[in-house]
Each structure stands twice: as C-alpha cells, then as structure tokens.
PDB file of N, CA and C in Angstrom:
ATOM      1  N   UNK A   1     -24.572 -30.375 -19.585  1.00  0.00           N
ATOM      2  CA  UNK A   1     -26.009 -30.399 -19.780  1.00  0.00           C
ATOM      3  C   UNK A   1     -26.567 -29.035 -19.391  1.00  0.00           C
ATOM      4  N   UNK A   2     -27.662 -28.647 -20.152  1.00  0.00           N
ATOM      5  CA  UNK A   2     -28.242 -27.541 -19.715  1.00  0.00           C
ATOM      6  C   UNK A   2     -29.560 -27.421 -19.605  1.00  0.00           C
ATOM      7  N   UNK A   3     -30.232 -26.519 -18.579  1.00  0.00           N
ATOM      8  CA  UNK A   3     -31.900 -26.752 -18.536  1.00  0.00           C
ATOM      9  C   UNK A   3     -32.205 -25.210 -18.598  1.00  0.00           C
ATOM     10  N   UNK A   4     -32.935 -25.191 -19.580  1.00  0.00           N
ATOM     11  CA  UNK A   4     -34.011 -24.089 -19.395  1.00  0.00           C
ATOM     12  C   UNK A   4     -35.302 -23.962 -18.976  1.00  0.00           C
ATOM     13  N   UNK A   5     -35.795 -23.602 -17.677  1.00  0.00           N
ATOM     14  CA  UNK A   5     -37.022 -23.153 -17.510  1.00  0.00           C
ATOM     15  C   UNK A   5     -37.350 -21.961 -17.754  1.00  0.00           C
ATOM     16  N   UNK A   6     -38.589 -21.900 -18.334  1.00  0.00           N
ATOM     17  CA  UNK A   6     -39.205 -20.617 -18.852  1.00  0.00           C
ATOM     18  C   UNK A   6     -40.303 -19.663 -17.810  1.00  0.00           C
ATOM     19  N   UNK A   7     -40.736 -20.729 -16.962  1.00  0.00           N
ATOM     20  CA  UNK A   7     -41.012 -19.760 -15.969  1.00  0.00           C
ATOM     21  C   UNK A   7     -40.937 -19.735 -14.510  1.00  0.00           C
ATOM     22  N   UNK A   8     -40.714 -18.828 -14.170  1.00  0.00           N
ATOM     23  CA  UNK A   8     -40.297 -18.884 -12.466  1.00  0.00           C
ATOM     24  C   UNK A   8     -40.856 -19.584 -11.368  1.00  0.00           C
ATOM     25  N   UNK A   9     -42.165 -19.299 -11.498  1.00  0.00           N
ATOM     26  CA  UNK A   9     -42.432 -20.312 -10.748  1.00  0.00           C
ATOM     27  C   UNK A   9     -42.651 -22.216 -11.110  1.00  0.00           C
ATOM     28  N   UNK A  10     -42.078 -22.531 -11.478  1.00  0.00           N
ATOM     29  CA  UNK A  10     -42.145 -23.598 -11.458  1.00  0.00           C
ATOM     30  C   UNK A  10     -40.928 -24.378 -11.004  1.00  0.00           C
ATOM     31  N   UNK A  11     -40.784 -25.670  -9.938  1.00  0.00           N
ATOM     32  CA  UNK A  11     -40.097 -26.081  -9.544  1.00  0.00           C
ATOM     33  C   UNK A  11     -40.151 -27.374  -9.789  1.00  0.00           C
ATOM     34  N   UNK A  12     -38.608 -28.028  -9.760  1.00  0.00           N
ATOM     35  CA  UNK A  12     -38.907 -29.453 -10.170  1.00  0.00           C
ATOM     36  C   UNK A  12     -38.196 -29.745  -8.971  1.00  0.00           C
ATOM     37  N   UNK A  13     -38.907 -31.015  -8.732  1.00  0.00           N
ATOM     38  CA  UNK A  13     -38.863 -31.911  -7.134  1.00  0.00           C
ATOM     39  C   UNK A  13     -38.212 -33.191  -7.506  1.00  0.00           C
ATOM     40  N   UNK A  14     -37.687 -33.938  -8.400  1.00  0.00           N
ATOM     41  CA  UNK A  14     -37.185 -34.775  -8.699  1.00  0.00           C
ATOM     42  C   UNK A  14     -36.225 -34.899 -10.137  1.00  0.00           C
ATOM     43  N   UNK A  15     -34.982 -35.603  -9.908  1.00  0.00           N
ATOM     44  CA  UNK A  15     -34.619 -35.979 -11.440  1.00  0.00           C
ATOM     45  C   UNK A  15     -33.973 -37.303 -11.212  1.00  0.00           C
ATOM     46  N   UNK A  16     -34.266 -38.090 -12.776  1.00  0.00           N
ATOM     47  CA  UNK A  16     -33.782 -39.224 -12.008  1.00  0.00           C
ATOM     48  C   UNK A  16     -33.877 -39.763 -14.077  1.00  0.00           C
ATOM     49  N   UNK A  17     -33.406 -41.121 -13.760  1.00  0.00           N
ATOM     50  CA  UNK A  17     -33.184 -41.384 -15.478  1.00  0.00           C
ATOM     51  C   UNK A  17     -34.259 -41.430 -16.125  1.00  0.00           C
ATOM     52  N   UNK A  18     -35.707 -41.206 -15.877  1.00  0.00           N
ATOM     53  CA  UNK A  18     -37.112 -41.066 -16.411  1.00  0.00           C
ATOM     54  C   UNK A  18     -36.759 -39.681 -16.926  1.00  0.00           C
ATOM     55  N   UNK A  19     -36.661 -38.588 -15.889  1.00  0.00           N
ATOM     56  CA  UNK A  19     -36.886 -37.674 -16.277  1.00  0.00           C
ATOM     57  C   UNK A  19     -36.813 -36.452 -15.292  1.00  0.00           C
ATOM     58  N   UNK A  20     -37.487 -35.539 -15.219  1.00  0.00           N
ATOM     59  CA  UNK A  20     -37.930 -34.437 -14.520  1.00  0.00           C
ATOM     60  C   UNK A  20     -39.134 -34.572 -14.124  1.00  0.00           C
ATOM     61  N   UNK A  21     -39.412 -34.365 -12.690  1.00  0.00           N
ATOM     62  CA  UNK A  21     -40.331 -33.488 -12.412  1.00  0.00           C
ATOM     63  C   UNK A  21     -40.983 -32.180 -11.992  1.00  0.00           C
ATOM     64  N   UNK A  22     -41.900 -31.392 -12.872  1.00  0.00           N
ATOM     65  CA  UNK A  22     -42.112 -30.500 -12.328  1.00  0.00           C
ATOM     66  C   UNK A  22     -43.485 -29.733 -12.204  1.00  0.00           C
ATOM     67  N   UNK A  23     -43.404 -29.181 -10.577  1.00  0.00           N
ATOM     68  CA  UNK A  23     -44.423 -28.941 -10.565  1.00  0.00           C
ATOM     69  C   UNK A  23     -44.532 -26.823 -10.066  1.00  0.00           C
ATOM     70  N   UNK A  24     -45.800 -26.483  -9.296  1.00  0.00           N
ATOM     71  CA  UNK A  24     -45.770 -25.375  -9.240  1.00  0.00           C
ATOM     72  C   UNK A  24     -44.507 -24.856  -7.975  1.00  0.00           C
ATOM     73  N   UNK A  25     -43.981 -23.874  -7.636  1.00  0.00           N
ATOM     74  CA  UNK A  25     -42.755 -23.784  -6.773  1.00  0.00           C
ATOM     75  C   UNK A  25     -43.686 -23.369  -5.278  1.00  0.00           C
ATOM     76  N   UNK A  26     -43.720 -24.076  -4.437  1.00  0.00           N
ATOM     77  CA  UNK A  26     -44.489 -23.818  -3.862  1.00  0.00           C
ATOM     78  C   UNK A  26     -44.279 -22.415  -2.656  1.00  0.00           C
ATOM     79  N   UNK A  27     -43.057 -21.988  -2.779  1.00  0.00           N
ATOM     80  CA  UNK A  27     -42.302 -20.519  -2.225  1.00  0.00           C
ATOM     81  C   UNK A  27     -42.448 -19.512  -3.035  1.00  0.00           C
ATOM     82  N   UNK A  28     -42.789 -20.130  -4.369  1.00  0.00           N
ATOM     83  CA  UNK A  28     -42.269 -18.868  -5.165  1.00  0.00           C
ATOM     84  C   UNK A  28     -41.415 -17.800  -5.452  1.00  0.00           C
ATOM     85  N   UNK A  29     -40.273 -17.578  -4.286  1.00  0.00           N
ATOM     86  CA  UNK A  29     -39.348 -17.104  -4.126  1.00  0.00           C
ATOM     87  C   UNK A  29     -38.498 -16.097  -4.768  1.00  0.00           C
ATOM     88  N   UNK A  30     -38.553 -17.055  -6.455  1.00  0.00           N
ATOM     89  CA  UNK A  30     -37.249 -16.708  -6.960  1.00  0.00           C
ATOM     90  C   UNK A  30     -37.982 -16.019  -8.055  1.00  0.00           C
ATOM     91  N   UNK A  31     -37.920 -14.340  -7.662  1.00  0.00           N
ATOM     92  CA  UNK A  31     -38.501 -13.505  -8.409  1.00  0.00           C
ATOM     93  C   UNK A  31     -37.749 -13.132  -9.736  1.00  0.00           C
ATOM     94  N   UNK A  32     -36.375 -13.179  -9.571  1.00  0.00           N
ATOM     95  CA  UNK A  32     -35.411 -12.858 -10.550  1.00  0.00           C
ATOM     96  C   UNK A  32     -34.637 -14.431 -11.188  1.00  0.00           C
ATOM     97  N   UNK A  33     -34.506 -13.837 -12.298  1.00  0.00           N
ATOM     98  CA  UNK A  33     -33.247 -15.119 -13.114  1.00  0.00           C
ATOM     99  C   UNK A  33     -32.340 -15.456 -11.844  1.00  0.00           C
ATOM    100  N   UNK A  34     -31.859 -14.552 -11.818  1.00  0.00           N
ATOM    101  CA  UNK A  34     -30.166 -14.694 -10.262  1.00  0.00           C
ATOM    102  C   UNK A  34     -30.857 -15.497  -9.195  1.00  0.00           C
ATOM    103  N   UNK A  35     -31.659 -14.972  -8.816  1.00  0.00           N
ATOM    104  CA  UNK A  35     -32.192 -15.886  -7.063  1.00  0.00           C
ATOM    105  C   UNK A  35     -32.519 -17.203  -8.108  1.00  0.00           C
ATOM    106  N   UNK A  36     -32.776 -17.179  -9.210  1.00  0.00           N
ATOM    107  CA  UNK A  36     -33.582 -18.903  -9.310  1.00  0.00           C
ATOM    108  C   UNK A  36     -32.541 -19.277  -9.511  1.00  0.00           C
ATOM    109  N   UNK A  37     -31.403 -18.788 -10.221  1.00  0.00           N
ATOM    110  CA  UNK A  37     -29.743 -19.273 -10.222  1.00  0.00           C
ATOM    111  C   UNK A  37     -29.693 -19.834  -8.932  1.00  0.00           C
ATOM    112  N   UNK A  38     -29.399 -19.205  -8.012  1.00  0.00           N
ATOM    113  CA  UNK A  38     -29.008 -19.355  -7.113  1.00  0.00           C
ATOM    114  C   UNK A  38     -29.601 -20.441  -6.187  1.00  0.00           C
ATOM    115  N   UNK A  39     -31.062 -20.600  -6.249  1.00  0.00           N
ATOM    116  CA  UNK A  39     -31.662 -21.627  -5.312  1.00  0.00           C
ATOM    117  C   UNK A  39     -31.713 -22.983  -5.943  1.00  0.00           C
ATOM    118  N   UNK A  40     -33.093 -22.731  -6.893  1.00  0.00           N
ATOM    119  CA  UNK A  40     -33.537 -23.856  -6.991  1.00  0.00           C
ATOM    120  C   UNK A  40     -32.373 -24.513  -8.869  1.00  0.00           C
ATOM    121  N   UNK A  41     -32.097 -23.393  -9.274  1.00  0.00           N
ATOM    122  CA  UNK A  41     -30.684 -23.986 -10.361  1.00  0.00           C
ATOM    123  C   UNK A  41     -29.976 -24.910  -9.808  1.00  0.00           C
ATOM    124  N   UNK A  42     -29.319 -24.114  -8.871  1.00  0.00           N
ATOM    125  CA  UNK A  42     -28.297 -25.212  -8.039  1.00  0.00           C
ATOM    126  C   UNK A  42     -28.888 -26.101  -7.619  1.00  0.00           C
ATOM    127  N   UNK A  43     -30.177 -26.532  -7.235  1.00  0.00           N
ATOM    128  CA  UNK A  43     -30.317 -27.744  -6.252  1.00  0.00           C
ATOM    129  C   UNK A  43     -30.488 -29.036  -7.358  1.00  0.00           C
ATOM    130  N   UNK A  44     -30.835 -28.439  -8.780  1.00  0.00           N
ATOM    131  CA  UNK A  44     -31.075 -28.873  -9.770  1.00  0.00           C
ATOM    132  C   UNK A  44     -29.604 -29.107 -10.261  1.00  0.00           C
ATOM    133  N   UNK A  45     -28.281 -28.897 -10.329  1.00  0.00           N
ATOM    134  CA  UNK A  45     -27.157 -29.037 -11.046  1.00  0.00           C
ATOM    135  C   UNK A  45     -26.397 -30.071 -10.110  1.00  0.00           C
ATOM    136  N   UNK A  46     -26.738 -29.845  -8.658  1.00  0.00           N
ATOM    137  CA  UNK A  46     -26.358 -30.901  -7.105  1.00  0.00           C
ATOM    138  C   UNK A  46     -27.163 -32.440  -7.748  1.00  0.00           C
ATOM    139  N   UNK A  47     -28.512 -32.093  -8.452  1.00  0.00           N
ATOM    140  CA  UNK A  47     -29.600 -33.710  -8.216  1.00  0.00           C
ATOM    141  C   UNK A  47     -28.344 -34.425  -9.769  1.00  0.00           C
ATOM    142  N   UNK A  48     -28.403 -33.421 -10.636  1.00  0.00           N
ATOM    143  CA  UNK A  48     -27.616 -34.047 -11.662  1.00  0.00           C
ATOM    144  C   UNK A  48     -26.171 -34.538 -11.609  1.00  0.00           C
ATOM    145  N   UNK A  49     -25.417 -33.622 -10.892  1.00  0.00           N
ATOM    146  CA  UNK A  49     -24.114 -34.322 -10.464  1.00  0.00           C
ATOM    147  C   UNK A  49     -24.206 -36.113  -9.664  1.00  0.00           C
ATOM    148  N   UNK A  50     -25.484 -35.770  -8.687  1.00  0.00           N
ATOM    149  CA  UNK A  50     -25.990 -36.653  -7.765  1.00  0.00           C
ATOM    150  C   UNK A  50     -26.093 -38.379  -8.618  1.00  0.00           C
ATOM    151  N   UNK A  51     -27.071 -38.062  -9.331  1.00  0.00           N
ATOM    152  CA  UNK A  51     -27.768 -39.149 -10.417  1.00  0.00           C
ATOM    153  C   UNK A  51     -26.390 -39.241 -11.562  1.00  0.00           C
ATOM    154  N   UNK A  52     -25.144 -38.529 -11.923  1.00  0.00           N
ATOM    155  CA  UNK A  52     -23.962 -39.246 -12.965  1.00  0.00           C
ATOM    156  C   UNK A  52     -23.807 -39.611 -11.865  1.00  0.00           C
ATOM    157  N   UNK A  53     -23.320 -39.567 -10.899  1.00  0.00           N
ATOM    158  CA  UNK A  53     -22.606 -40.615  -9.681  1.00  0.00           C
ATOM    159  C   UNK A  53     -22.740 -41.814  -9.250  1.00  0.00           C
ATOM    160  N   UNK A  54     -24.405 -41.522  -9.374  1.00  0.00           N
ATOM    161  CA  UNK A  54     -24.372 -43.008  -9.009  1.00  0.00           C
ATOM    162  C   UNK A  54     -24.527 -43.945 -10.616  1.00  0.00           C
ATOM    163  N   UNK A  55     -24.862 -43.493 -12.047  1.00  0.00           N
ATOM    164  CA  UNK A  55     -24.870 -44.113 -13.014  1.00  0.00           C
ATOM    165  C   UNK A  55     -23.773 -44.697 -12.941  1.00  0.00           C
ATOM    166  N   UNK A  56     -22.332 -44.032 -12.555  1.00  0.00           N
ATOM    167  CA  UNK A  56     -20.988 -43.958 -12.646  1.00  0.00           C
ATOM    168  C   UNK A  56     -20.609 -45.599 -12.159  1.00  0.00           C
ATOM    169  N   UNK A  57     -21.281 -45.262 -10.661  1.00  0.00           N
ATOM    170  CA  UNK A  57     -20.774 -46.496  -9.745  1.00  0.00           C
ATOM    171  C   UNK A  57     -21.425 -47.765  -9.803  1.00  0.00           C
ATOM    172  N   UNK A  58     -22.527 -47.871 -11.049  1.00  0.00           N
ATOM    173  CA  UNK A  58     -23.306 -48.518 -11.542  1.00  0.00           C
ATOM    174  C   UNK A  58     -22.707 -49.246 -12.633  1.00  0.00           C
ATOM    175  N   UNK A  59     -22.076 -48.901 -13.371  1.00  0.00           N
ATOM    176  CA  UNK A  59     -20.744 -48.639 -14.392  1.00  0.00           C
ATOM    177  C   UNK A  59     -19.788 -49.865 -13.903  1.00  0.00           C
ATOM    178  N   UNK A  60     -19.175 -48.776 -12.662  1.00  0.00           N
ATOM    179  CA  UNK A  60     -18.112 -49.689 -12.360  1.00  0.00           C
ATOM    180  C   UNK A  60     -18.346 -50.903 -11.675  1.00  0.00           C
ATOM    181  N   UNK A  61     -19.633 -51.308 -10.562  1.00  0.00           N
ATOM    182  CA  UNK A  61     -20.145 -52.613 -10.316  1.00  0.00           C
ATOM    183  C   UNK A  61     -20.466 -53.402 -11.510  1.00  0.00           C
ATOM    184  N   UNK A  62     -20.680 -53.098 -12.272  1.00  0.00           N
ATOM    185  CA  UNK A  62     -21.073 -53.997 -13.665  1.00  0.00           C
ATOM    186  C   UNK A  62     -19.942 -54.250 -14.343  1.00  0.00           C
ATOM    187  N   UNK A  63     -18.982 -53.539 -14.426  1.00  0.00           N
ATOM    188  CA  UNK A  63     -17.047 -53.612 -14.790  1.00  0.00           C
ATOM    189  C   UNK A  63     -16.936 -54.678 -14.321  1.00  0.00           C
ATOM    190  N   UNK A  64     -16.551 -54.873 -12.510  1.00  0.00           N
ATOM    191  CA  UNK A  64     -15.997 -55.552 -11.606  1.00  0.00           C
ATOM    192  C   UNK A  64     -16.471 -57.015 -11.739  1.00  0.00           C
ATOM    193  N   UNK A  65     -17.953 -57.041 -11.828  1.00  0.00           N
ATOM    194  CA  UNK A  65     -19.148 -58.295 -11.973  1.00  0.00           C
ATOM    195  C   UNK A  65     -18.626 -59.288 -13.607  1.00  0.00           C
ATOM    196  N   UNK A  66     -18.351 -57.996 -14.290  1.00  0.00           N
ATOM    197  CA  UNK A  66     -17.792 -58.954 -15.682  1.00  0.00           C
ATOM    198  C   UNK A  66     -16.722 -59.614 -15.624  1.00  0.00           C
ATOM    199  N   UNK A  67     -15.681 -58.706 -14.673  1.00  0.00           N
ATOM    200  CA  UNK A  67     -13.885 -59.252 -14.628  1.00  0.00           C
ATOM    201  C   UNK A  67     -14.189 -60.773 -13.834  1.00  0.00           C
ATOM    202  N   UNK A  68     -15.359 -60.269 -12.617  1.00  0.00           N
ATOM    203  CA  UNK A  68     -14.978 -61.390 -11.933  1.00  0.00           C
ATOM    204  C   UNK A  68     -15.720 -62.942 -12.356  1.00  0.00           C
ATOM    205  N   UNK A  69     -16.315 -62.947 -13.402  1.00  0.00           N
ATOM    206  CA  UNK A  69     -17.286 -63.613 -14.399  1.00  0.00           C
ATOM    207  C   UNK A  69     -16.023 -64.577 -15.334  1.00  0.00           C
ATOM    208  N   UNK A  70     -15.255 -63.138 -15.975  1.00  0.00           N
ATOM    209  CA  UNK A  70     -13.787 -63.893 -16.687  1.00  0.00           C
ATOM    210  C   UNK A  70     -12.859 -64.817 -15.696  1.00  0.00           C
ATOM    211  N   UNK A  71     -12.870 -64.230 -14.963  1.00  0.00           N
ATOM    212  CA  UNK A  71     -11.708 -65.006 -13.998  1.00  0.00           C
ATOM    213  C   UNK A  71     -12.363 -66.180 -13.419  1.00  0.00           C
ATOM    214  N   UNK A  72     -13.511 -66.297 -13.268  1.00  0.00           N
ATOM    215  CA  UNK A  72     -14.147 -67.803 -12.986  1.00  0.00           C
ATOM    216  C   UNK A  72     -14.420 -68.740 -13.751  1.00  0.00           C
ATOM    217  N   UNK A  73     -14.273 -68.214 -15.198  1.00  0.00           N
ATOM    218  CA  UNK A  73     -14.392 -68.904 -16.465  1.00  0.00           C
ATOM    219  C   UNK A  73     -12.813 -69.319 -16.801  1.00  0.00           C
ATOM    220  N   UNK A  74     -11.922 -68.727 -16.469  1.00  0.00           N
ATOM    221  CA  UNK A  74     -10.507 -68.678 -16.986  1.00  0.00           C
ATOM    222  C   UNK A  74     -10.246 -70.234 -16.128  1.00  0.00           C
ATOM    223  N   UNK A  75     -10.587 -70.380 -14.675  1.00  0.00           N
ATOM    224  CA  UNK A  75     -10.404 -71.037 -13.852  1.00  0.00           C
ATOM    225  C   UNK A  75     -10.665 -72.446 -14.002  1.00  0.00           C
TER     226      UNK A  75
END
C-alpha cells in the first residue's frame, strides 16, 4: 500500500478500516520529504502493519469459530 501526502504539514492521527484521519501537524516539524519519511511516514506504515494484524487475527477467530461450529454439527 502506498500514501501520498501532498503537504507537509498535515498529519494524520488515526487509521483504522473507515479510513484516515487527518488533520493540521501540530509540530510541524517535518520540513523536508526525508524527516516526514522518517517521523510521521513511519508512524503511519507501524498504524498499517498494526490494523492488517489485527484484521488477520480477526480472520483466524472467525476460521476457528467455523471449525468449531462443524465439529458440533458432525457430533
């Protein structure tokens, strides 16, 4: 997945399966492409790894919930 923001200051404070949020960066910090790489990119590529993980394990509780659905029906 890839995100482009177009301008620097703006920061997003949430991601989640709605969407993004974003608002103004309230540090402003990241004067260059590289520092916004570096800060608020990453904290943004951490929330997305974050949110497949738990879709993931969401996945596999709903797997487990079906097997164990068959096996009480088999019974």
């Amino acid at each position: 997945m890839s995100i482009t923001v177009m301008c620097p200051d703006v920061h997003i404070t949430s991601v989640s399966s709605w969407g993004m949020v974003f608002v103004p960066s309230p540090s402003q910090n990241a004067h260059t492409r590289e520092e916004y790489a570096k800060t608020t990119g990453k904290w943004i590529e951490e929330q997305l790894k974050k949110h497949e993980q738990q879709i993931i394990n969401i996945d596999k509780q709903k797997e487990v919930l079906r097997d164990e659905k068959s096996i009480a029906s088999i019974s």
